[in-house]
PDB file of N, CA and C in Angstrom:
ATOM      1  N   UNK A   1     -25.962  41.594  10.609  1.00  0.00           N
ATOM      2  CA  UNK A   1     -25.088  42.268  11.534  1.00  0.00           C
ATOM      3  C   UNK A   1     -24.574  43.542  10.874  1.00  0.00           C
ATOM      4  N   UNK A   2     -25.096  44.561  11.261  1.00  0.00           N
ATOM      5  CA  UNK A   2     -24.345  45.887  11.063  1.00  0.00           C
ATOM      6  C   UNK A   2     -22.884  46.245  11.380  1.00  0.00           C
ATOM      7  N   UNK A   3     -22.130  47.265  10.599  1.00  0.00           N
ATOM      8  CA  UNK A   3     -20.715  47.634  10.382  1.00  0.00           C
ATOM      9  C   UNK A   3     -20.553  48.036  12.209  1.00  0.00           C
ATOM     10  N   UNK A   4     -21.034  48.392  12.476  1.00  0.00           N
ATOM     11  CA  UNK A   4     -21.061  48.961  13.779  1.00  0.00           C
ATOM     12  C   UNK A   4     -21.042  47.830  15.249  1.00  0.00           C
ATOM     13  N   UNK A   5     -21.866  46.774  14.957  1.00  0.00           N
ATOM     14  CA  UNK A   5     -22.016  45.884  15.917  1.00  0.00           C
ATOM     15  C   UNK A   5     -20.437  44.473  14.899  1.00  0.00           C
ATOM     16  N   UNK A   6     -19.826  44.891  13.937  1.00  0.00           N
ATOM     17  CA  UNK A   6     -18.599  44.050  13.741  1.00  0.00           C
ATOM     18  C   UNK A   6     -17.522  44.942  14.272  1.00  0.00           C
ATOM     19  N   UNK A   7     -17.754  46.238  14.544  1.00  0.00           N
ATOM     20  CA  UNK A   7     -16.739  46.899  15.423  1.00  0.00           C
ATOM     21  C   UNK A   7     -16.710  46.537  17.045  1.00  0.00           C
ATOM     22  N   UNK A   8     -17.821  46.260  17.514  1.00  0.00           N
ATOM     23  CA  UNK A   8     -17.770  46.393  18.884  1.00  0.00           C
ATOM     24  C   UNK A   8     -17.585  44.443  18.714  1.00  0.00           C
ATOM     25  N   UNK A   9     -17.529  43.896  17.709  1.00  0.00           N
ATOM     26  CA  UNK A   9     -16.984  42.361  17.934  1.00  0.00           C
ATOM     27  C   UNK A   9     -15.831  42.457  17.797  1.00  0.00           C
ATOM     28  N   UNK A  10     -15.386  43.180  17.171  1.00  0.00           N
ATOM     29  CA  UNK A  10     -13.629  43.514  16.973  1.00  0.00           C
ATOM     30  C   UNK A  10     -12.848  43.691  18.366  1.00  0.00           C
ATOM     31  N   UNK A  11     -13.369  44.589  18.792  1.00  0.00           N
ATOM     32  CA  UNK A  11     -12.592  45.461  20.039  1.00  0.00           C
ATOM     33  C   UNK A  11     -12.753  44.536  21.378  1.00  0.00           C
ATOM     34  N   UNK A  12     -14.062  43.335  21.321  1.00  0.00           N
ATOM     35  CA  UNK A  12     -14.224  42.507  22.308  1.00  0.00           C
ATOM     36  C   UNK A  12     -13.067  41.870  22.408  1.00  0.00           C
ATOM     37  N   UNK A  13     -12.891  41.698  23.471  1.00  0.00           N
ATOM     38  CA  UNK A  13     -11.072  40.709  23.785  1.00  0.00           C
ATOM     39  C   UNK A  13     -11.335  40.127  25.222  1.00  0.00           C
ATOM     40  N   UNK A  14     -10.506  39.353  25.587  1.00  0.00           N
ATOM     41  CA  UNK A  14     -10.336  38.772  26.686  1.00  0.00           C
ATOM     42  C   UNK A  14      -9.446  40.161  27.530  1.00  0.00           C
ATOM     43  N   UNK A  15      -9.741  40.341  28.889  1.00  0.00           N
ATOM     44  CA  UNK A  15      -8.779  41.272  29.528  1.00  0.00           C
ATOM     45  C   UNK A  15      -7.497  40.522  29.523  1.00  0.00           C
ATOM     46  N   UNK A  16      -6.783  41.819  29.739  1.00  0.00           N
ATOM     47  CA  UNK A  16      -5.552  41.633  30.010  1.00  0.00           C
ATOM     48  C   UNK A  16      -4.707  42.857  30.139  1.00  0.00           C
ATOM     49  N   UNK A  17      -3.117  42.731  30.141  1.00  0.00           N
ATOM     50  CA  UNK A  17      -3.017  43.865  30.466  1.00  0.00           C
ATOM     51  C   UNK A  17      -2.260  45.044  29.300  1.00  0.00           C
ATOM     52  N   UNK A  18      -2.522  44.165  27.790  1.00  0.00           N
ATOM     53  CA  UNK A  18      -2.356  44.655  26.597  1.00  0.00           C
ATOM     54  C   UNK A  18      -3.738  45.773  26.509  1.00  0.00           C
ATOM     55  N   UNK A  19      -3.000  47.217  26.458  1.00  0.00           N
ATOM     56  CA  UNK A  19      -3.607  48.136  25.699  1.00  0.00           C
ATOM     57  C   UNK A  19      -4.208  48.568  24.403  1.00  0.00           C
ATOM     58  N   UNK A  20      -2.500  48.369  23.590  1.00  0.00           N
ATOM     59  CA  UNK A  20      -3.030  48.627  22.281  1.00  0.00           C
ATOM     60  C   UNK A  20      -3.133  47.313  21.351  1.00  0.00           C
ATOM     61  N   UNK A  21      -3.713  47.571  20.211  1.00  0.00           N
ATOM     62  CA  UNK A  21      -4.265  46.882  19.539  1.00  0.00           C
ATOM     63  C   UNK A  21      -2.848  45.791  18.659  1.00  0.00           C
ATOM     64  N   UNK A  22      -3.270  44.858  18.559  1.00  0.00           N
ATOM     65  CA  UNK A  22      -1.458  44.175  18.205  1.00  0.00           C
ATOM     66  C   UNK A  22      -1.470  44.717  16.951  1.00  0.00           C
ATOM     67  N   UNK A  23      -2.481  44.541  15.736  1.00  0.00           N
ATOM     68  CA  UNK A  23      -2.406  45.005  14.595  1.00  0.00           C
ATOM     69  C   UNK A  23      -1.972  46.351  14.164  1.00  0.00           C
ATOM     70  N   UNK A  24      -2.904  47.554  14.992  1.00  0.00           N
ATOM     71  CA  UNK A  24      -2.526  48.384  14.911  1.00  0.00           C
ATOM     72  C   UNK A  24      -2.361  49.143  15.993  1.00  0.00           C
ATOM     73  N   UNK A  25      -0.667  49.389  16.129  1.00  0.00           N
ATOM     74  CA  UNK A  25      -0.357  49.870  17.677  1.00  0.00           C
ATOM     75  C   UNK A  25      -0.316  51.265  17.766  1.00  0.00           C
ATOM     76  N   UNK A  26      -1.148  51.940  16.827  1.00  0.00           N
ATOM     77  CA  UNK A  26      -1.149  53.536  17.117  1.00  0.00           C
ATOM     78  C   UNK A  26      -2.478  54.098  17.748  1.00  0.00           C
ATOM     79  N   UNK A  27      -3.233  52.431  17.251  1.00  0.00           N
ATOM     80  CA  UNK A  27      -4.615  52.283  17.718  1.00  0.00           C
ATOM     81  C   UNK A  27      -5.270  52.194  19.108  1.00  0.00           C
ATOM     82  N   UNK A  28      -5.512  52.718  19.940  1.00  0.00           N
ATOM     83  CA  UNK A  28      -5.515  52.087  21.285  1.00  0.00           C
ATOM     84  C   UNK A  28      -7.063  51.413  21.381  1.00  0.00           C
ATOM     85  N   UNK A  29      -7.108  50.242  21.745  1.00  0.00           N
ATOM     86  CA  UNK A  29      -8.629  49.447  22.068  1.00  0.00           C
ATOM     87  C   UNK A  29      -9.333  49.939  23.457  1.00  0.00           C
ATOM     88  N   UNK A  30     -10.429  49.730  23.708  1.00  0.00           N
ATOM     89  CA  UNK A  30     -11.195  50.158  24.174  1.00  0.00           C
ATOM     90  C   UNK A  30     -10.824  49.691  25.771  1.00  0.00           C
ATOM     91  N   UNK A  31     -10.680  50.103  26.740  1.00  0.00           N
ATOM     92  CA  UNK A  31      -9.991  49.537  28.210  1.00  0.00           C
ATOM     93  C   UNK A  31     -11.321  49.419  29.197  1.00  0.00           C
ATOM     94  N   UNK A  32     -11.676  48.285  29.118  1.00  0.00           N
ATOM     95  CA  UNK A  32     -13.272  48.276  30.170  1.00  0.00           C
ATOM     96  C   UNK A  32     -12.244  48.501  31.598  1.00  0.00           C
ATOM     97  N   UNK A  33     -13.976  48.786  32.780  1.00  0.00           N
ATOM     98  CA  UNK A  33     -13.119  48.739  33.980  1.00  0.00           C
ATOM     99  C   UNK A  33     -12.744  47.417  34.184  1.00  0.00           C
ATOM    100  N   UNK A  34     -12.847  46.345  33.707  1.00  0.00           N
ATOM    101  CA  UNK A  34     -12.767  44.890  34.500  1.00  0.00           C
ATOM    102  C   UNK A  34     -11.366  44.909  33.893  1.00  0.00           C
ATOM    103  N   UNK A  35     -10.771  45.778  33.001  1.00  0.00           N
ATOM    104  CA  UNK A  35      -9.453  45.294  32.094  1.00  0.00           C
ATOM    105  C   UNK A  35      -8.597  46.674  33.567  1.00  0.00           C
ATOM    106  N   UNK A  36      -8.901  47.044  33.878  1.00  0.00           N
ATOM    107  CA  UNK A  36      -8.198  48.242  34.545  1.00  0.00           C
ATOM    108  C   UNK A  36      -8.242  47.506  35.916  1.00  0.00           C
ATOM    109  N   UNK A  37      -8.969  46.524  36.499  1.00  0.00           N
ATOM    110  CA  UNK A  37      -9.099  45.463  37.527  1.00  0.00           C
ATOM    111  C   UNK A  37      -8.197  44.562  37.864  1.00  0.00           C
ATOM    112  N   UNK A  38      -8.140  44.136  36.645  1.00  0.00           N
ATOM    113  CA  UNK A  38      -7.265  42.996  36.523  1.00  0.00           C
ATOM    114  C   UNK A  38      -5.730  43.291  36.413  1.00  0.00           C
ATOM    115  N   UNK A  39      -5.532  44.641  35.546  1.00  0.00           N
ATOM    116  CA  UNK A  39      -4.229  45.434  34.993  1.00  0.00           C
ATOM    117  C   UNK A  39      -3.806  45.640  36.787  1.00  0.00           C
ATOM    118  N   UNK A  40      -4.751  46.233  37.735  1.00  0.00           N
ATOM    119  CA  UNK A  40      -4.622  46.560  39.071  1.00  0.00           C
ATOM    120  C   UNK A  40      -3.943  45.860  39.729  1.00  0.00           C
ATOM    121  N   UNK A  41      -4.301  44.574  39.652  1.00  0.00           N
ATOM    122  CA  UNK A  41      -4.485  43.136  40.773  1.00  0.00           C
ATOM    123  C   UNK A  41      -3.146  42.685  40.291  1.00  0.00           C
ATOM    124  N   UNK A  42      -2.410  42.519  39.000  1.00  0.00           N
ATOM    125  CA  UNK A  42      -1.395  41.783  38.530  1.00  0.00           C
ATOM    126  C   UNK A  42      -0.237  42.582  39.209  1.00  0.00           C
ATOM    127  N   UNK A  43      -0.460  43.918  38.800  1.00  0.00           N
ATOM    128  CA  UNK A  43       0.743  44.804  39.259  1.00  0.00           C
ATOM    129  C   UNK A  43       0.938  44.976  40.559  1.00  0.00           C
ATOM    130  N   UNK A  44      -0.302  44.610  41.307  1.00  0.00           N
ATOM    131  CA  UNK A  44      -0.273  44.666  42.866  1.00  0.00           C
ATOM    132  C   UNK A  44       0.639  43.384  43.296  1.00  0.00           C
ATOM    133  N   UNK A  45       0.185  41.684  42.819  1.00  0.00           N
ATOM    134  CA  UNK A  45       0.538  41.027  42.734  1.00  0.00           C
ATOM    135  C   UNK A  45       2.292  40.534  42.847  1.00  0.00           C
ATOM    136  N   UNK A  46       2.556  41.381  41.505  1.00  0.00           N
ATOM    137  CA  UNK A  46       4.046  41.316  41.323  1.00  0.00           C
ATOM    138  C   UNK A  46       5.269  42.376  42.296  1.00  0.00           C
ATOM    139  N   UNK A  47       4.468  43.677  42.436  1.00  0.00           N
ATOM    140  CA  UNK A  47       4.810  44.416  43.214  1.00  0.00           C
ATOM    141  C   UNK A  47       5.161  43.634  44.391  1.00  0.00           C
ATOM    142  N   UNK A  48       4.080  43.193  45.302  1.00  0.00           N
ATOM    143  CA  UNK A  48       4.100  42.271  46.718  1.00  0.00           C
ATOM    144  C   UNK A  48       5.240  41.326  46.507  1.00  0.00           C
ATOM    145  N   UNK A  49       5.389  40.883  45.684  1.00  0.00           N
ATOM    146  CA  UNK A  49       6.324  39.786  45.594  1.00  0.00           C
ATOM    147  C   UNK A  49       7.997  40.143  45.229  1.00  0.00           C
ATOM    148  N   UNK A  50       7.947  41.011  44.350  1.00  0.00           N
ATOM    149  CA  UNK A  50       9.380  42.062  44.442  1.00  0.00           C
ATOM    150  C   UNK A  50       9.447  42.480  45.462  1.00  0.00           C
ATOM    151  N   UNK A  51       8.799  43.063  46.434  1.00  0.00           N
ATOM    152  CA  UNK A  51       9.591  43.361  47.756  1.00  0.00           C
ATOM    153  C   UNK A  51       9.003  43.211  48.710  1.00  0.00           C
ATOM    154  N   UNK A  52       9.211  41.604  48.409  1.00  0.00           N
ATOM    155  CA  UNK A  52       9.178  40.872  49.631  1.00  0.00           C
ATOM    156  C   UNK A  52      10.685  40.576  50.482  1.00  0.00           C
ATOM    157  N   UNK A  53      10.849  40.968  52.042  1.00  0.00           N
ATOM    158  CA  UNK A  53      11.973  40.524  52.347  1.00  0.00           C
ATOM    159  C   UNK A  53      12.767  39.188  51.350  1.00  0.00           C
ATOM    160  N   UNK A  54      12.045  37.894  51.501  1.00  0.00           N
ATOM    161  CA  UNK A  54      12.653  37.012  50.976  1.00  0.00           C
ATOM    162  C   UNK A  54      13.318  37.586  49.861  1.00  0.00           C
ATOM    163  N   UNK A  55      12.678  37.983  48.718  1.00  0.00           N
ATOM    164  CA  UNK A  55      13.286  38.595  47.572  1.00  0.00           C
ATOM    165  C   UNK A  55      14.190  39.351  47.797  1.00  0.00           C
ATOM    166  N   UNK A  56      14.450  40.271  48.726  1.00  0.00           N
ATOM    167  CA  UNK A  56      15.837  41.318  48.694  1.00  0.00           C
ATOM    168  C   UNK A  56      16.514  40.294  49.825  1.00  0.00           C
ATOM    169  N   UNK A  57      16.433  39.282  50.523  1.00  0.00           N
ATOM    170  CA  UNK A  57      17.543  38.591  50.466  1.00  0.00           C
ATOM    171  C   UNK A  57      17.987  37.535  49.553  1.00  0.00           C
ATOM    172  N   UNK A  58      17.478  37.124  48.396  1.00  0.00           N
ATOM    173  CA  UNK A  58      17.170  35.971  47.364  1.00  0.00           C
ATOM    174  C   UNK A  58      18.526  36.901  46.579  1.00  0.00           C
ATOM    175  N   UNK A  59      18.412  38.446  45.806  1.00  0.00           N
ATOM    176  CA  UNK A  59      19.092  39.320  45.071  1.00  0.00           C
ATOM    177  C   UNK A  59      19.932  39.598  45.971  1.00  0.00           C
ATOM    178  N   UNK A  60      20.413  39.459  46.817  1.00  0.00           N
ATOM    179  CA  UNK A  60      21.120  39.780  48.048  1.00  0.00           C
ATOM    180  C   UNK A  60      22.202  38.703  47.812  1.00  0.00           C
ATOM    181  N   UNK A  61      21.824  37.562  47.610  1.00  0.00           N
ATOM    182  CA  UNK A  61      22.849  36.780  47.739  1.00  0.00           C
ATOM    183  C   UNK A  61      23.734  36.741  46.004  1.00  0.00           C
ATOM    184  N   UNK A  62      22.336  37.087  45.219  1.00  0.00           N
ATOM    185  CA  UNK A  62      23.082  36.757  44.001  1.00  0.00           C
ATOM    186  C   UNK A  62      23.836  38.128  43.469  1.00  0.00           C
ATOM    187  N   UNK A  63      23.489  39.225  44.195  1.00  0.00           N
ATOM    188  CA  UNK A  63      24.356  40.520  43.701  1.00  0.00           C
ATOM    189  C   UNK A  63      26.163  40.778  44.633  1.00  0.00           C
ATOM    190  N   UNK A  64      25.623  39.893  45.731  1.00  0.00           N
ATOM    191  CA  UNK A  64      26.758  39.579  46.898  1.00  0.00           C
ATOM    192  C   UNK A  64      28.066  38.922  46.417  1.00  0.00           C
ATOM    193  N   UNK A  65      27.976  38.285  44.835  1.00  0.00           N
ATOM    194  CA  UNK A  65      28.911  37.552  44.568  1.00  0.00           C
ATOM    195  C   UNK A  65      30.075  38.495  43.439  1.00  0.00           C
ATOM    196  N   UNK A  66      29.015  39.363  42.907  1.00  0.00           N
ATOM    197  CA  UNK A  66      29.989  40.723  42.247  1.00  0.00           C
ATOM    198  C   UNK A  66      30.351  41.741  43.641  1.00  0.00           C
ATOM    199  N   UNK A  67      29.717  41.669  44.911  1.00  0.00           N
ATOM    200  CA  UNK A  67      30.617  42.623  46.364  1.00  0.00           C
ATOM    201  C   UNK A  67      29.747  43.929  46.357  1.00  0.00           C
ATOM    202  N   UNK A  68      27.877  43.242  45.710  1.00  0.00           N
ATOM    203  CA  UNK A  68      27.461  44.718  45.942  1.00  0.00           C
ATOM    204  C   UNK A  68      26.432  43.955  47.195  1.00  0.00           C
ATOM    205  N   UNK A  69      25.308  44.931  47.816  1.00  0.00           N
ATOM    206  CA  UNK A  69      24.602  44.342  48.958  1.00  0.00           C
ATOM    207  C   UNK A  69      22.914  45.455  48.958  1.00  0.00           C
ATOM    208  N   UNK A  70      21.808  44.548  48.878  1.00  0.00           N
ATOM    209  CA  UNK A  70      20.621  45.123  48.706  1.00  0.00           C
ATOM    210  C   UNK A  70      20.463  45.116  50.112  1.00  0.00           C
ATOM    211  N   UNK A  71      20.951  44.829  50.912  1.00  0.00           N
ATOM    212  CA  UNK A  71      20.219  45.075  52.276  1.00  0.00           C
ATOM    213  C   UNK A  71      21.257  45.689  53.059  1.00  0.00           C
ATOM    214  N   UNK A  72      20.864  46.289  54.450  1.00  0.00           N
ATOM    215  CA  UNK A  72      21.949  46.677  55.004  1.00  0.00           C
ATOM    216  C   UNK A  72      22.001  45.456  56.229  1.00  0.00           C
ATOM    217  N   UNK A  73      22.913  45.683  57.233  1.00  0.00           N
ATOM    218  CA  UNK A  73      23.341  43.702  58.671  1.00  0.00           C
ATOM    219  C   UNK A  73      21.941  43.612  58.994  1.00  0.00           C
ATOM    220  N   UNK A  74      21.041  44.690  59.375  1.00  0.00           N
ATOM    221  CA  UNK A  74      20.104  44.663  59.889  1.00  0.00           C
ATOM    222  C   UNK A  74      18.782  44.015  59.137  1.00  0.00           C
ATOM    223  N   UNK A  75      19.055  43.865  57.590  1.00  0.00           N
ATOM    224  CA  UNK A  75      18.318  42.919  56.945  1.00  0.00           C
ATOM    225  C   UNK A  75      17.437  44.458  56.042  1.00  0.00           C
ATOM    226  N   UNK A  76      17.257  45.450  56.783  1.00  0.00           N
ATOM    227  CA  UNK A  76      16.444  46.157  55.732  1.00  0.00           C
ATOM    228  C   UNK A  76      17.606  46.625  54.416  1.00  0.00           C
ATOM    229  N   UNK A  77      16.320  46.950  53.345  1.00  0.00           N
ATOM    230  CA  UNK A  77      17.089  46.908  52.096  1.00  0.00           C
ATOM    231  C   UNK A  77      17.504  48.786  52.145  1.00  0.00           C
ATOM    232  N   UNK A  78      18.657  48.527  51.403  1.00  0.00           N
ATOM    233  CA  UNK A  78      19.347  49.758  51.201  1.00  0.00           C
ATOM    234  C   UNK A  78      18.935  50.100  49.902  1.00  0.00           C
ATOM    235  N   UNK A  79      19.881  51.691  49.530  1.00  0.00           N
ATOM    236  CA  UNK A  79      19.532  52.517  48.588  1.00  0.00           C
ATOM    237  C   UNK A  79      19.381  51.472  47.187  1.00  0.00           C
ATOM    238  N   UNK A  80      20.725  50.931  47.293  1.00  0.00           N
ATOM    239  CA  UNK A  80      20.769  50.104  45.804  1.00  0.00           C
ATOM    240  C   UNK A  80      19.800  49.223  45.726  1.00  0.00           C
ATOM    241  N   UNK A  81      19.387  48.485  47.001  1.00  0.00           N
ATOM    242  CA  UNK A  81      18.521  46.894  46.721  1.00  0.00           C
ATOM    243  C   UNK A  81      16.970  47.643  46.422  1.00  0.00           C
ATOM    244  N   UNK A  82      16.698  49.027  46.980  1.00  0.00           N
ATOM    245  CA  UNK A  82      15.161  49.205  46.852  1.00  0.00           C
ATOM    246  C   UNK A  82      15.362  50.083  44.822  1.00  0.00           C
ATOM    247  N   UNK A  83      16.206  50.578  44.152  1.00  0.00           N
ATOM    248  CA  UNK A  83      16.752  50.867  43.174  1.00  0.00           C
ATOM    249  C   UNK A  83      16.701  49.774  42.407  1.00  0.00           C
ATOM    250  N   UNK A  84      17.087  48.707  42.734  1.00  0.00           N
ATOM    251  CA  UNK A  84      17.741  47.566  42.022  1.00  0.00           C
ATOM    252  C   UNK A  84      16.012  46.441  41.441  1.00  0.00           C
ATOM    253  N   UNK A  85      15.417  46.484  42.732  1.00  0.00           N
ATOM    254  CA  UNK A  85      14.034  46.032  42.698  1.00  0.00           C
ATOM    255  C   UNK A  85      13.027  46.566  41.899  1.00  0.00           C
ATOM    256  N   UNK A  86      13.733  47.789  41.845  1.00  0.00           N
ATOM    257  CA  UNK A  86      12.068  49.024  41.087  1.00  0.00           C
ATOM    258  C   UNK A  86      12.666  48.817  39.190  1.00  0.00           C
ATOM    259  N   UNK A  87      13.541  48.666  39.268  1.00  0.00           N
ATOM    260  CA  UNK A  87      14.051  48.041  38.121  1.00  0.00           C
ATOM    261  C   UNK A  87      13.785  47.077  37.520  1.00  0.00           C
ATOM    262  N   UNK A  88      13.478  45.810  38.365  1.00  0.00           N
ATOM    263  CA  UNK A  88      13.500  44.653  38.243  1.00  0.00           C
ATOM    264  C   UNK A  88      11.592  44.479  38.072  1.00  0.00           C
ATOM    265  N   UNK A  89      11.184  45.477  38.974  1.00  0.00           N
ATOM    266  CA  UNK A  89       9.655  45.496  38.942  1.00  0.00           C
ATOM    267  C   UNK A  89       9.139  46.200  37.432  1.00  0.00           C
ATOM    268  N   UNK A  90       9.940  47.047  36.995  1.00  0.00           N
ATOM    269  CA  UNK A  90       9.523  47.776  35.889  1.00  0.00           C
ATOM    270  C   UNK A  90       9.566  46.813  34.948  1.00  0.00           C
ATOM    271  N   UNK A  91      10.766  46.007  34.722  1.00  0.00           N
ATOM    272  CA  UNK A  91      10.976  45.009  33.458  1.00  0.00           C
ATOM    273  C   UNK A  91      10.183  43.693  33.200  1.00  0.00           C
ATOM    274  N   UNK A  92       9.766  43.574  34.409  1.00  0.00           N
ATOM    275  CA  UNK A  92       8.680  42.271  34.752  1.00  0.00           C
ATOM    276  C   UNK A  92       7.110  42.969  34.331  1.00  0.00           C
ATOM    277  N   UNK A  93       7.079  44.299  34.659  1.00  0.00           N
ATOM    278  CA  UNK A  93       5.636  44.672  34.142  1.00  0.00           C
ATOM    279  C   UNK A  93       5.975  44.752  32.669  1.00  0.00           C
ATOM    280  N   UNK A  94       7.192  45.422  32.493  1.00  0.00           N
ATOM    281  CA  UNK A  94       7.108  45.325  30.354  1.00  0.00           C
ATOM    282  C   UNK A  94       7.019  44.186  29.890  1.00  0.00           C
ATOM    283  N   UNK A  95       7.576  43.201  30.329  1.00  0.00           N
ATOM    284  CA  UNK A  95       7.785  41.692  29.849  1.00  0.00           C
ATOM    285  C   UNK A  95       6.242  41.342  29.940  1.00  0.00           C
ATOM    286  N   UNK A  96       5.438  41.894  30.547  1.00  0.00           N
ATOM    287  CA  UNK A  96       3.923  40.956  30.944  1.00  0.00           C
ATOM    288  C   UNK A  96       2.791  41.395  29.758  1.00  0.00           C
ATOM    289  N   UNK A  97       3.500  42.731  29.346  1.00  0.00           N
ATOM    290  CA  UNK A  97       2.657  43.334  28.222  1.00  0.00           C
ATOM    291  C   UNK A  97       2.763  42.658  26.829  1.00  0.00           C
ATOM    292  N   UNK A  98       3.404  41.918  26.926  1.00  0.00           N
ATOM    293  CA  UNK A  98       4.075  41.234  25.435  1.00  0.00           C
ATOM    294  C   UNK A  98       3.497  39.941  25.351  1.00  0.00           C
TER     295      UNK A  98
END
């Protein structure tokens, strides 16, 4: 086995939606399309599910108890609840990278 074919065994990985390399994180590994597929589908995934009605009334009830409100009577979500979600969506995609 050549130096060259233990590199491309190196960089082989299971997808996911880790970029860089854990060892060396200045390193970035090689991103097939099936890893940019899957990176797609998760974030689509979680997205759909952060704003889903249910969910901005789920945070609705639990932000309701400090007197703030993600939705307005009419049930759609207001400035803070669609704010409050994109927040909540950002920290759930960092948390997934780890």
């Amino acid at each position: 086995m050549s130096a060259e074919d233990d590199d491309k065994v190196k960089n082989h990985r299971k997808p996911s939606i880790f970029l860089l390399d854990k060892e060396n994180k200045k390193s970035p590994m090689r991103v097939t399309s099936l890893d940019k597929w899957i990176i797609a589908v998760i974030i689509t995934i979680v997205s759909i599910i952060i704003y889903l009605p249910f969910t901005y009334r789920l945070t609705n009830r639990v932000v309701g108890v400090a007197g703030f409100k993600t939705t307005k009577d009419t049930g759609i979500p207001n400035l803070f609840g669609i704010i409050l979600h994109a927040v909540i969506f950002i920290i759930i995609i960092r948390l997934l990278m780890h």
